[in-house]
N, C-alpha and C. Protein backbone atom coordinates (compact mmCIF):
# COMPACT_ATOMS: atom_id res chain seq x y z
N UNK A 1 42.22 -70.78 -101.87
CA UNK A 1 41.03 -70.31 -101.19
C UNK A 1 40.36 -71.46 -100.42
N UNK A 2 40.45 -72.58 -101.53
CA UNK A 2 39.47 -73.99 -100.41
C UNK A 2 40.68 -74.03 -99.01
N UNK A 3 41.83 -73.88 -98.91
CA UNK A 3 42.66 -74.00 -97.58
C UNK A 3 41.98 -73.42 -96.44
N UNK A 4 41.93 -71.79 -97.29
CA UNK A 4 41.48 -70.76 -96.03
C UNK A 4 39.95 -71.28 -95.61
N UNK A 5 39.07 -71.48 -96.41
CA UNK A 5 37.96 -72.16 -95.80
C UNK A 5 37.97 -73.38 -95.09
N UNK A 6 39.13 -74.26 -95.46
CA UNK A 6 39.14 -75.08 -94.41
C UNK A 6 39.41 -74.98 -93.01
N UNK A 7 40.81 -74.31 -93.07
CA UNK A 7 41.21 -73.62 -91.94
C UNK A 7 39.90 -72.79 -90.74
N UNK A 8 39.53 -71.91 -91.63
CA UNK A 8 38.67 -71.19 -90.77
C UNK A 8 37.54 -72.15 -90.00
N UNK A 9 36.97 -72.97 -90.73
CA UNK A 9 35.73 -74.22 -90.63
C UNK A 9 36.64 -74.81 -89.47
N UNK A 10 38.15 -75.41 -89.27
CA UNK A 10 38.43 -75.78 -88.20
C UNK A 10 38.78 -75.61 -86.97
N UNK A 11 38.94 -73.59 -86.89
CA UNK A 11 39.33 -72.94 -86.12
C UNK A 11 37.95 -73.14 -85.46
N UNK A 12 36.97 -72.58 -86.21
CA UNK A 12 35.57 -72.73 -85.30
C UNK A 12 35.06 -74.11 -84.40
N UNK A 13 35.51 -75.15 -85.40
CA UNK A 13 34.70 -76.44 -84.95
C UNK A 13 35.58 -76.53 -83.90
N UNK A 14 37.30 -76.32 -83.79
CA UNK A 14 38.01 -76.42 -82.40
C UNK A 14 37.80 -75.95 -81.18
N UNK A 15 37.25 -74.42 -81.79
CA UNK A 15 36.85 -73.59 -80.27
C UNK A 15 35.82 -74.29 -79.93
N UNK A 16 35.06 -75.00 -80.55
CA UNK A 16 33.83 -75.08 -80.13
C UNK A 16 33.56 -76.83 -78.96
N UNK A 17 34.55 -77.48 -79.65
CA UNK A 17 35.00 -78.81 -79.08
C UNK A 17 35.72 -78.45 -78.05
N UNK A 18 36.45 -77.29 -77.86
CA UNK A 18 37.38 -77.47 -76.21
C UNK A 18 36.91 -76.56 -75.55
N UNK A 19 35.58 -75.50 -75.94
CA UNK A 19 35.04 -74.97 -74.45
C UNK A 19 32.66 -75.61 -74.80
N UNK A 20 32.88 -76.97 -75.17
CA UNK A 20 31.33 -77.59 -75.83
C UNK A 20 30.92 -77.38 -74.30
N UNK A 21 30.98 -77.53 -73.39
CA UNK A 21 30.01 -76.87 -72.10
C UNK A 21 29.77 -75.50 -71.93
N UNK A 22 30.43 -74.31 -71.90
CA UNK A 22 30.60 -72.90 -72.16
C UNK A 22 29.61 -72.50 -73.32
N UNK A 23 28.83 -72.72 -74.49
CA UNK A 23 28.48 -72.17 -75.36
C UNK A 23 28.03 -72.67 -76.24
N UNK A 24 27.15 -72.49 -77.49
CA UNK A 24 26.46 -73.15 -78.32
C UNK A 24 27.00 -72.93 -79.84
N UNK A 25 26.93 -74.14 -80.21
CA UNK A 25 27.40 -74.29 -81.99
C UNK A 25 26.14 -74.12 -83.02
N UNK A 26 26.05 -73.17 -83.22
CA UNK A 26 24.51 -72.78 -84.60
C UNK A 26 25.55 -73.02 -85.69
N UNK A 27 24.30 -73.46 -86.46
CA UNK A 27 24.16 -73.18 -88.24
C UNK A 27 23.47 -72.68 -88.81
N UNK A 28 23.53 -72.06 -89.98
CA UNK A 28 21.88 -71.82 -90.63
C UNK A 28 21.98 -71.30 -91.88
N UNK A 29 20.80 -71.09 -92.39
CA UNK A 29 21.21 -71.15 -93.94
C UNK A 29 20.10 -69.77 -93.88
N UNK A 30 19.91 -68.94 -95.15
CA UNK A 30 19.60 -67.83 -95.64
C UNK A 30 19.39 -67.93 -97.05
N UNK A 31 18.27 -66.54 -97.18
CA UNK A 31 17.61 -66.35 -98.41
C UNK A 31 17.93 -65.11 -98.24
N UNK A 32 17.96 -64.21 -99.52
CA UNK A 32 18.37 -62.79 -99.28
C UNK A 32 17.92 -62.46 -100.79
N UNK A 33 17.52 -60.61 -100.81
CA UNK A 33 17.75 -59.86 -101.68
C UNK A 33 18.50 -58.80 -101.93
N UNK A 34 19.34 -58.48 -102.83
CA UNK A 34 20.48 -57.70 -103.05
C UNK A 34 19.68 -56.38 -102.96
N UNK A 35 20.29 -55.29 -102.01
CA UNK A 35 19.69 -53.83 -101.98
C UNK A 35 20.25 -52.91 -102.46
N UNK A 36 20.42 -51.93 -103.09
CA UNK A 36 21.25 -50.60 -103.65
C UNK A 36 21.78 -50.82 -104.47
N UNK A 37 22.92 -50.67 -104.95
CA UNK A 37 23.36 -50.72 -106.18
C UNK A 37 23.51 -52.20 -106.29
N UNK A 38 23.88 -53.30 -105.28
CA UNK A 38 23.79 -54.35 -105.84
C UNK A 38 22.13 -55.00 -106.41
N UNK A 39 21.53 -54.09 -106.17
CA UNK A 39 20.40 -55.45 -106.92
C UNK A 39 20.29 -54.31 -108.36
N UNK A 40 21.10 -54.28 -108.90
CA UNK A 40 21.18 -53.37 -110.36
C UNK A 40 21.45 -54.83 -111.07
N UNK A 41 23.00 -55.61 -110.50
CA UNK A 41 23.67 -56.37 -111.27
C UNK A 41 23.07 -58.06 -110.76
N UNK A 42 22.57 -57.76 -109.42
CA UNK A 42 22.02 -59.49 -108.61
C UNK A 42 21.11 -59.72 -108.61
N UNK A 43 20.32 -60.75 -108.59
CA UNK A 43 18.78 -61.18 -108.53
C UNK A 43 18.88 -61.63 -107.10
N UNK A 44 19.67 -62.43 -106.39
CA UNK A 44 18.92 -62.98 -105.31
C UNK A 44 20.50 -63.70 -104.98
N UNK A 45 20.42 -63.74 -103.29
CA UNK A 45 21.68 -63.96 -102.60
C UNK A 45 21.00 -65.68 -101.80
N UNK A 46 22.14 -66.49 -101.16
CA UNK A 46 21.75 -67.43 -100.55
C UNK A 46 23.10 -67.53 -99.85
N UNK A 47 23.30 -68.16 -98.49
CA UNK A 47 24.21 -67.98 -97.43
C UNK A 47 24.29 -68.96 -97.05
N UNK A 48 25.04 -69.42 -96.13
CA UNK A 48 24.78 -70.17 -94.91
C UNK A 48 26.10 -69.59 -93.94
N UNK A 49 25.60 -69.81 -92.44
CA UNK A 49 26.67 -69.32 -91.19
C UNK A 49 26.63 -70.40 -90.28
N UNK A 50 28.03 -70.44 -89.64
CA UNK A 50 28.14 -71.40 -88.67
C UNK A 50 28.85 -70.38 -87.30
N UNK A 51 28.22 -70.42 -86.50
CA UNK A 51 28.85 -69.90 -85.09
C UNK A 51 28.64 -70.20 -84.00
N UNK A 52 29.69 -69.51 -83.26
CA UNK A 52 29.76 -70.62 -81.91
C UNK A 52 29.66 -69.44 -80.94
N UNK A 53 28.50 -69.61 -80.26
CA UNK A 53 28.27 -68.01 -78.86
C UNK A 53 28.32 -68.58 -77.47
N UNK A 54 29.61 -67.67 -76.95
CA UNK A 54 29.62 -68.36 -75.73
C UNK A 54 28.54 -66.94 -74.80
N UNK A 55 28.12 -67.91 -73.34
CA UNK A 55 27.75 -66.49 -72.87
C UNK A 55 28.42 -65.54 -71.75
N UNK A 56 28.12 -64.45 -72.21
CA UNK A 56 29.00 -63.56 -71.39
C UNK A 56 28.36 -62.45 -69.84
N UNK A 57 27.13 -62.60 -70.11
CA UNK A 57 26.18 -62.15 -69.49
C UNK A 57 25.10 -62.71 -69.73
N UNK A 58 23.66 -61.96 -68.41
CA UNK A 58 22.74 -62.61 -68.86
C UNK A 58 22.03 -62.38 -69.50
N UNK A 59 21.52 -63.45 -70.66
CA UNK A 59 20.80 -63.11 -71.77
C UNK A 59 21.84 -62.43 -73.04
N UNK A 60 23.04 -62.62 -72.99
CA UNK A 60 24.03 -61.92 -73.75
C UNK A 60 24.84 -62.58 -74.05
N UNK A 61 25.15 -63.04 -75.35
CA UNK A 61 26.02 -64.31 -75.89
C UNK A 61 27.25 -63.23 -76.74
N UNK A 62 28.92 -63.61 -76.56
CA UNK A 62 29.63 -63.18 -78.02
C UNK A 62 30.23 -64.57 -78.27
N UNK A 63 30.70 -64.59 -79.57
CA UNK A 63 31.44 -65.31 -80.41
C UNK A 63 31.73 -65.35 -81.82
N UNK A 64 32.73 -65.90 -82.37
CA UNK A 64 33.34 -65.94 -83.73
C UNK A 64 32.02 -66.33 -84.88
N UNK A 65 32.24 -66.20 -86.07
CA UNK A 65 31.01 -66.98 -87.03
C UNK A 65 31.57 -66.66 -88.69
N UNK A 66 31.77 -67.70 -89.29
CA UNK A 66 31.96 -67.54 -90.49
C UNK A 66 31.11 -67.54 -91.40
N UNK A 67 31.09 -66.91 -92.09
CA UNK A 67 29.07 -67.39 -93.08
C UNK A 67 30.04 -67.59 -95.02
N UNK A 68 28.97 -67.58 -95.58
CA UNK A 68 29.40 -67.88 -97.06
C UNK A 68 28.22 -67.53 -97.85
N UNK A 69 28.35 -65.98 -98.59
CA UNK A 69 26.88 -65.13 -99.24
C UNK A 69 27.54 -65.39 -100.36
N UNK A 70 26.68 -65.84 -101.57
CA UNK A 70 26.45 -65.78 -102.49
C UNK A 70 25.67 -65.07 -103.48
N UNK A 71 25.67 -64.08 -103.94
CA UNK A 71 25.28 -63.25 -105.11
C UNK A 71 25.62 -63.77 -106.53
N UNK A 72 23.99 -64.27 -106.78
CA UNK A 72 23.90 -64.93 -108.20
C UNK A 72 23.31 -63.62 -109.37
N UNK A 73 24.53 -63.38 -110.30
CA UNK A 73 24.42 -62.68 -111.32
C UNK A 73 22.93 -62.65 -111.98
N UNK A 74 22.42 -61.02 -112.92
CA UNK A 74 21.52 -60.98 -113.52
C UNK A 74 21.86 -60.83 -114.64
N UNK A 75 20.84 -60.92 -116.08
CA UNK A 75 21.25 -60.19 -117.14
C UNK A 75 20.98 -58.92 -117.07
N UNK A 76 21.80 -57.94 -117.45
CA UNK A 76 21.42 -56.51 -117.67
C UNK A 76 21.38 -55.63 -118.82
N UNK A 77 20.41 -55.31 -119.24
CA UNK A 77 20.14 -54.33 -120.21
C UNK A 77 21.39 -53.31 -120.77
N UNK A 78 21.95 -52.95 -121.59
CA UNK A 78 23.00 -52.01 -121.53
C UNK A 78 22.41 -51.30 -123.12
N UNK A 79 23.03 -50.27 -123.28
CA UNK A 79 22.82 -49.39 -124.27
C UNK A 79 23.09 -50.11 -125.50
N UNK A 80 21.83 -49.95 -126.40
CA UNK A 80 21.67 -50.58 -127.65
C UNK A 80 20.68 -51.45 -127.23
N UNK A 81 19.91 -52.23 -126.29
CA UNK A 81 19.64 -52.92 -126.59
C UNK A 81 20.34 -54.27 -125.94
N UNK A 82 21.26 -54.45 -126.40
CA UNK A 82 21.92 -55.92 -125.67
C UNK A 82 21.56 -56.14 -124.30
N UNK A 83 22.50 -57.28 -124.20
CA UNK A 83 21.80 -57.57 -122.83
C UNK A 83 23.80 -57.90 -122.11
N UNK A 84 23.76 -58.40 -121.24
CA UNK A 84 25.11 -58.85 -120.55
C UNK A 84 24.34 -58.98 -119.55
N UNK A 85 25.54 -60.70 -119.56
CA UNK A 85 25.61 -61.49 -118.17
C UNK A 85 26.60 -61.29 -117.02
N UNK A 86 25.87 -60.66 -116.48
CA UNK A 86 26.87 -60.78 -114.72
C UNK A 86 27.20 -61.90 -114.15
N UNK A 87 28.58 -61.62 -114.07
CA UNK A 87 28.91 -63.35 -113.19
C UNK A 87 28.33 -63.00 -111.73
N UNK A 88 28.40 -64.38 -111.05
CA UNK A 88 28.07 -64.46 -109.90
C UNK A 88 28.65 -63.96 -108.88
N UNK A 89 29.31 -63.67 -107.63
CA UNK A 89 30.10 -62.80 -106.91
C UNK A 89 29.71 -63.69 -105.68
N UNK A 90 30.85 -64.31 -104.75
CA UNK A 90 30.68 -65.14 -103.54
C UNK A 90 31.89 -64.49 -102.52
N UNK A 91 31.22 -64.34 -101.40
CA UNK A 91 32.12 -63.87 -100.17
C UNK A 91 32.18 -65.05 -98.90
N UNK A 92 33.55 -64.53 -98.42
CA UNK A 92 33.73 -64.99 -97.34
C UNK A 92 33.62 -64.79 -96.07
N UNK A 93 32.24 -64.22 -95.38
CA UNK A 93 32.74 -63.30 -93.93
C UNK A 93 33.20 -63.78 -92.65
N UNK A 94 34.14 -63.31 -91.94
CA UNK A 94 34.71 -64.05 -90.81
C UNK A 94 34.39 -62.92 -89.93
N UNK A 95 33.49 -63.07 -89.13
CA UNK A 95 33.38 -61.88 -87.70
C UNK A 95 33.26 -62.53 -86.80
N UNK A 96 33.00 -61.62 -86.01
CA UNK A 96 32.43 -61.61 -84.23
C UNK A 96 30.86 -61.54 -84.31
N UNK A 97 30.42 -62.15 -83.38
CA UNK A 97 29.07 -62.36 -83.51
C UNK A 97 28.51 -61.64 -82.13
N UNK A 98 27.55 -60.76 -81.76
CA UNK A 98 26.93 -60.44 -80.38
C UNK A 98 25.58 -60.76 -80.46
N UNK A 99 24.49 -61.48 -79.73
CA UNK A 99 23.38 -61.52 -79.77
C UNK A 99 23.34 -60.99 -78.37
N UNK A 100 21.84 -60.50 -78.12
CA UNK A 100 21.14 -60.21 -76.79
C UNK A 100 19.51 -60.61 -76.79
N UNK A 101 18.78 -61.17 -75.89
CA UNK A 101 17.98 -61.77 -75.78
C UNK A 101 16.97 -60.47 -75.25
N UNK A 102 16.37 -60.25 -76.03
CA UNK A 102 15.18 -58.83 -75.60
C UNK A 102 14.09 -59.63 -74.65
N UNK A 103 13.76 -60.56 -75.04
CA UNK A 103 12.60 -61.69 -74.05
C UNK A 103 12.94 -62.99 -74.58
N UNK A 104 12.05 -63.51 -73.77
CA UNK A 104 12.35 -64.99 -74.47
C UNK A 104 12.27 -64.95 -75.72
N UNK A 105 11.51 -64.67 -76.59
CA UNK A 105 11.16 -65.07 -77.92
C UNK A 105 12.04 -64.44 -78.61
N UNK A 106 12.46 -63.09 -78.55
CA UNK A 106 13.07 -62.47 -79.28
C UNK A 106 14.34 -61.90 -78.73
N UNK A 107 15.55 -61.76 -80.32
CA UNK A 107 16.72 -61.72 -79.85
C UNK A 107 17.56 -60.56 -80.99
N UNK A 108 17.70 -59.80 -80.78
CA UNK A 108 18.55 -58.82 -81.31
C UNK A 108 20.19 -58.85 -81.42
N UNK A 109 21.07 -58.76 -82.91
CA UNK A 109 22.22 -58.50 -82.64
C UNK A 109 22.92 -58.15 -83.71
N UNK A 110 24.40 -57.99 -84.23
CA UNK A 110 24.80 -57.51 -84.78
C UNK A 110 26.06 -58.76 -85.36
N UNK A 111 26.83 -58.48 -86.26
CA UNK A 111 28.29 -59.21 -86.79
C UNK A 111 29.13 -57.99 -87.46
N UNK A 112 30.68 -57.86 -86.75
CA UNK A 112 31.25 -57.02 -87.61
C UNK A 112 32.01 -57.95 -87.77
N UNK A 113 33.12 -57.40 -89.14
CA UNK A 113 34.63 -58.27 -89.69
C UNK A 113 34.61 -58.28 -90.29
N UNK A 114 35.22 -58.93 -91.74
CA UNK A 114 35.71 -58.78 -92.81
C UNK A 114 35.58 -59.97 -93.81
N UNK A 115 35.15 -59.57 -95.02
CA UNK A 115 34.78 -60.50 -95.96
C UNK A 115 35.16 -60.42 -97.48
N UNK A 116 36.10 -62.00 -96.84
CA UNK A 116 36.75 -62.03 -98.10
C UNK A 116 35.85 -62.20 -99.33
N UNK A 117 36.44 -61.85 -100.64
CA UNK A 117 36.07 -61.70 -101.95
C UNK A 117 36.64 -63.16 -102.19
N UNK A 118 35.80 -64.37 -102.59
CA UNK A 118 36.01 -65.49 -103.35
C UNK A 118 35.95 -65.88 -104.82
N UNK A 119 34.86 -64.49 -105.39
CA UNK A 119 34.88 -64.33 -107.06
C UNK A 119 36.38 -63.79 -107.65
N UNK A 120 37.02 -64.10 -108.72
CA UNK A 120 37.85 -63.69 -109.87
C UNK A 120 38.02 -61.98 -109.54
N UNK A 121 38.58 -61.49 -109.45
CA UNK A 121 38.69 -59.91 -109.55
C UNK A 121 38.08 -59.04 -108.53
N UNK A 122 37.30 -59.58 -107.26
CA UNK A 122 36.76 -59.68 -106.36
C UNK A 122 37.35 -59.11 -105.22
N UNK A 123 37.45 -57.98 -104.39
CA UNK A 123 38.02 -57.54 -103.45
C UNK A 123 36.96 -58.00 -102.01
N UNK A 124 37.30 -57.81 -101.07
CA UNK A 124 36.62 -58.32 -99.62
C UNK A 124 36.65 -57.06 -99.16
N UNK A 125 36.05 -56.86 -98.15
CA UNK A 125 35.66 -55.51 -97.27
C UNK A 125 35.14 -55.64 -96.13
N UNK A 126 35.31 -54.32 -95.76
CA UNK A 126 34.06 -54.17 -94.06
C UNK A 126 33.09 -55.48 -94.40
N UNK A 127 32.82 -55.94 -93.31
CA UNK A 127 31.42 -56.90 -93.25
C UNK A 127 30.46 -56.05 -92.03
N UNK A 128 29.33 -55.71 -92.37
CA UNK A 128 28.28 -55.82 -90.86
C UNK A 128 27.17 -56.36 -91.26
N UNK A 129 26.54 -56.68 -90.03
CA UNK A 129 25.32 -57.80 -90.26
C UNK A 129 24.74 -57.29 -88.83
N UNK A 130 23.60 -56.22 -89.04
CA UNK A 130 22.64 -56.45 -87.66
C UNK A 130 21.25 -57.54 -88.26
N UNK A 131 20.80 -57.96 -87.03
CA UNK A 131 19.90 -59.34 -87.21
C UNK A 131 18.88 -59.27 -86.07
N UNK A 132 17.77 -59.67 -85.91
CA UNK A 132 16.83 -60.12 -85.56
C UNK A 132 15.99 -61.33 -85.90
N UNK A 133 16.39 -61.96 -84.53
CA UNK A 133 15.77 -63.49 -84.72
C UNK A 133 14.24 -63.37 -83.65
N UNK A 134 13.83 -64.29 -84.08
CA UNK A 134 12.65 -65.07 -82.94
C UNK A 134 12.57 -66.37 -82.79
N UNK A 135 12.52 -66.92 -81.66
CA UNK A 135 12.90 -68.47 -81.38
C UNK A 135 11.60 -69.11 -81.43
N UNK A 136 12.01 -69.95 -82.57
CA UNK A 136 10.77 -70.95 -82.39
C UNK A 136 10.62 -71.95 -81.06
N UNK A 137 12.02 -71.78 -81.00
CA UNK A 137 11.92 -73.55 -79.69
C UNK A 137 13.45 -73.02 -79.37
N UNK A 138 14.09 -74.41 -78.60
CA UNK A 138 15.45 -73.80 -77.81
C UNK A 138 16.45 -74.03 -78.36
N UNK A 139 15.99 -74.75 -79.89
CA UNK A 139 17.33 -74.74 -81.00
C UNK A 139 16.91 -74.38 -82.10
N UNK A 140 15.98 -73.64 -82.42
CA UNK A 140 15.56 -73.27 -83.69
C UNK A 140 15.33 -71.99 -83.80
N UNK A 141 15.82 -70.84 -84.83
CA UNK A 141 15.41 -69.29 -84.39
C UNK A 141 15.50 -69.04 -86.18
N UNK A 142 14.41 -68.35 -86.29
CA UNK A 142 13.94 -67.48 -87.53
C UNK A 142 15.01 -66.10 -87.49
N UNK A 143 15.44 -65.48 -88.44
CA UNK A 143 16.06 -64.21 -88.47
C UNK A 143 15.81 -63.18 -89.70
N UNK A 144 15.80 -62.56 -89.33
CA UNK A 144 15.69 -61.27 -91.03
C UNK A 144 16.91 -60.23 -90.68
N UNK A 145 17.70 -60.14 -91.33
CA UNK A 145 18.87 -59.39 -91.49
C UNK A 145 19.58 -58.29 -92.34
N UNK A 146 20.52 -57.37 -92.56
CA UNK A 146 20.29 -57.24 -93.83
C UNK A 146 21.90 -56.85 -93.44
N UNK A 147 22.83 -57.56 -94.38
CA UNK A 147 23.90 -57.44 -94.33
C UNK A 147 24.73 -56.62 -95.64
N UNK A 148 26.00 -55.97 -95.40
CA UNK A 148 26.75 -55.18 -95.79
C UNK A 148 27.96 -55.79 -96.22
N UNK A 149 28.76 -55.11 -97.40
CA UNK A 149 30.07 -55.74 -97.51
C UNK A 149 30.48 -54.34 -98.36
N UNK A 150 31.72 -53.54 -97.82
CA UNK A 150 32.06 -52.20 -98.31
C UNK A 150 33.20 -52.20 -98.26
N UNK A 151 33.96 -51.86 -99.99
CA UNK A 151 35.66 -51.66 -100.06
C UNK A 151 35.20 -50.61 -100.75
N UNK A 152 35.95 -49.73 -100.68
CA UNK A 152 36.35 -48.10 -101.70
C UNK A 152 34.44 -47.88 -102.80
N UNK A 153 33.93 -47.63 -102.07
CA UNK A 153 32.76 -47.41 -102.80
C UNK A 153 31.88 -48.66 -103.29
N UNK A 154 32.40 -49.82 -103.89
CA UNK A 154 31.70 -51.03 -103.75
C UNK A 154 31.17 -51.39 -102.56
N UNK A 155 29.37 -51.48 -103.07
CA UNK A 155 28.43 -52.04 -101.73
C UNK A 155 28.13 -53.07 -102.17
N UNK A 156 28.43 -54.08 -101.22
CA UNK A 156 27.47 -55.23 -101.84
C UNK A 156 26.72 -55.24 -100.84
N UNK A 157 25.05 -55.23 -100.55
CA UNK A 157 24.36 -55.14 -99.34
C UNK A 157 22.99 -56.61 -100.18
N UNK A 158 22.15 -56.86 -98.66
CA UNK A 158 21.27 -57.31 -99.10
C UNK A 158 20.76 -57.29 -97.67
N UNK A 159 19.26 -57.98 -97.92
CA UNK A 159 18.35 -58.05 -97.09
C UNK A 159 18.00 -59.69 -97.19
N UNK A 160 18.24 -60.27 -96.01
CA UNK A 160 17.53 -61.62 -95.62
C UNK A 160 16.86 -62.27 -94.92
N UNK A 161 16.50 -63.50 -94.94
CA UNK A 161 15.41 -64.46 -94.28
C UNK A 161 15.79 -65.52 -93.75
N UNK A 162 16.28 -66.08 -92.71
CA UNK A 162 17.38 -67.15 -92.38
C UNK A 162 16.85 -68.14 -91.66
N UNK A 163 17.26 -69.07 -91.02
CA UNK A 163 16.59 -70.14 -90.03
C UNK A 163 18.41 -70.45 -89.79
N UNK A 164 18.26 -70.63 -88.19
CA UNK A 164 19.32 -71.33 -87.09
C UNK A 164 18.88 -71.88 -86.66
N UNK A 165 20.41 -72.89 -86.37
CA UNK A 165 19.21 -74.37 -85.28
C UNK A 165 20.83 -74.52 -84.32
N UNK A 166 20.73 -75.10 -83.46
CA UNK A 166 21.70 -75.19 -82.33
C UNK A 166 22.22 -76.75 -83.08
N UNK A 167 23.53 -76.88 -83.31
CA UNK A 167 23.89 -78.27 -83.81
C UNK A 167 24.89 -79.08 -82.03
């Protein structure tokens, strides 16, 4: 698994080194809460994404973006009384990224693709991610999001709070 994350981390940083005039390299990190059936078993998610948007129109960026969500286990109540510990559950998502610039300040967009399962017993699924940012400045943008991850009835969803900065 550390291969495929390497790999992917270098596919990005490559595209991004042989078209660095064409488009911008973000990072950013995230706070999140698990929604629907996942916040039964999660207390609280934390991320980070790296992507590279070239533009394609105006005010209209696409490109690749890998992120890395983490869902940290809760204890849960179960019949009798006891309690049980949920392990933690970490994904891999690799999509396409679209933003569009509604005005200056604000920017609307979406991520589809697929996200691998990095926990023990762990399957990967659909990924989507619609997002809304607002730019603080011309490398810094606030976002609230609320992203999806769906195989055969397993949702893992949450809702987040992010900060990007142009690296």
């Amino acid at each position: 698994m550390k291969k495929l994350l390497i790999v992917a981390f270098v596919t990005i940083m490559g595209v991004g080194a042989v078209n660095a005039q064409e488009g911008v390299l973000n990072g950013g990190l995230n706070v999140g809460v698990p929604t629907g059936d996942a916040n039964d078993f999660y207390g609280l998610t934390l991320g980070a994404e790296l992507n590279y948007m070239y533009p394609v129109a105006d005010g209209f960026t696409l490109g690749p973006s890998i992120q890395y969500s983490h869902f940290f286990g809760k204890d849960v109540e179960v019949l009798g009384g006891s309690t049980i510990e949920v392990s933690d559950a970490s994904f891999l998502p690799i999509s396409g990224a679209a933003r569009f610039n509604v005005s200056e300040k604000f920017v609307v967009g979406a991520n589809l693709g697929y996200a691998i399962g990095l926990s023990e017993d762990l399957d990967g699924g659909f990924y989507y991610r619609p997002v809304v940012g607002y730019k603080i400045d011309d490398t810094t943008q606030l976002n609230i999001s609320y992203s999806g991850i769906s195989n055969d009835g397993l949702e893992m969803n949450n809702v987040s709070l992010g900060v990007m900065f142009g690296i």
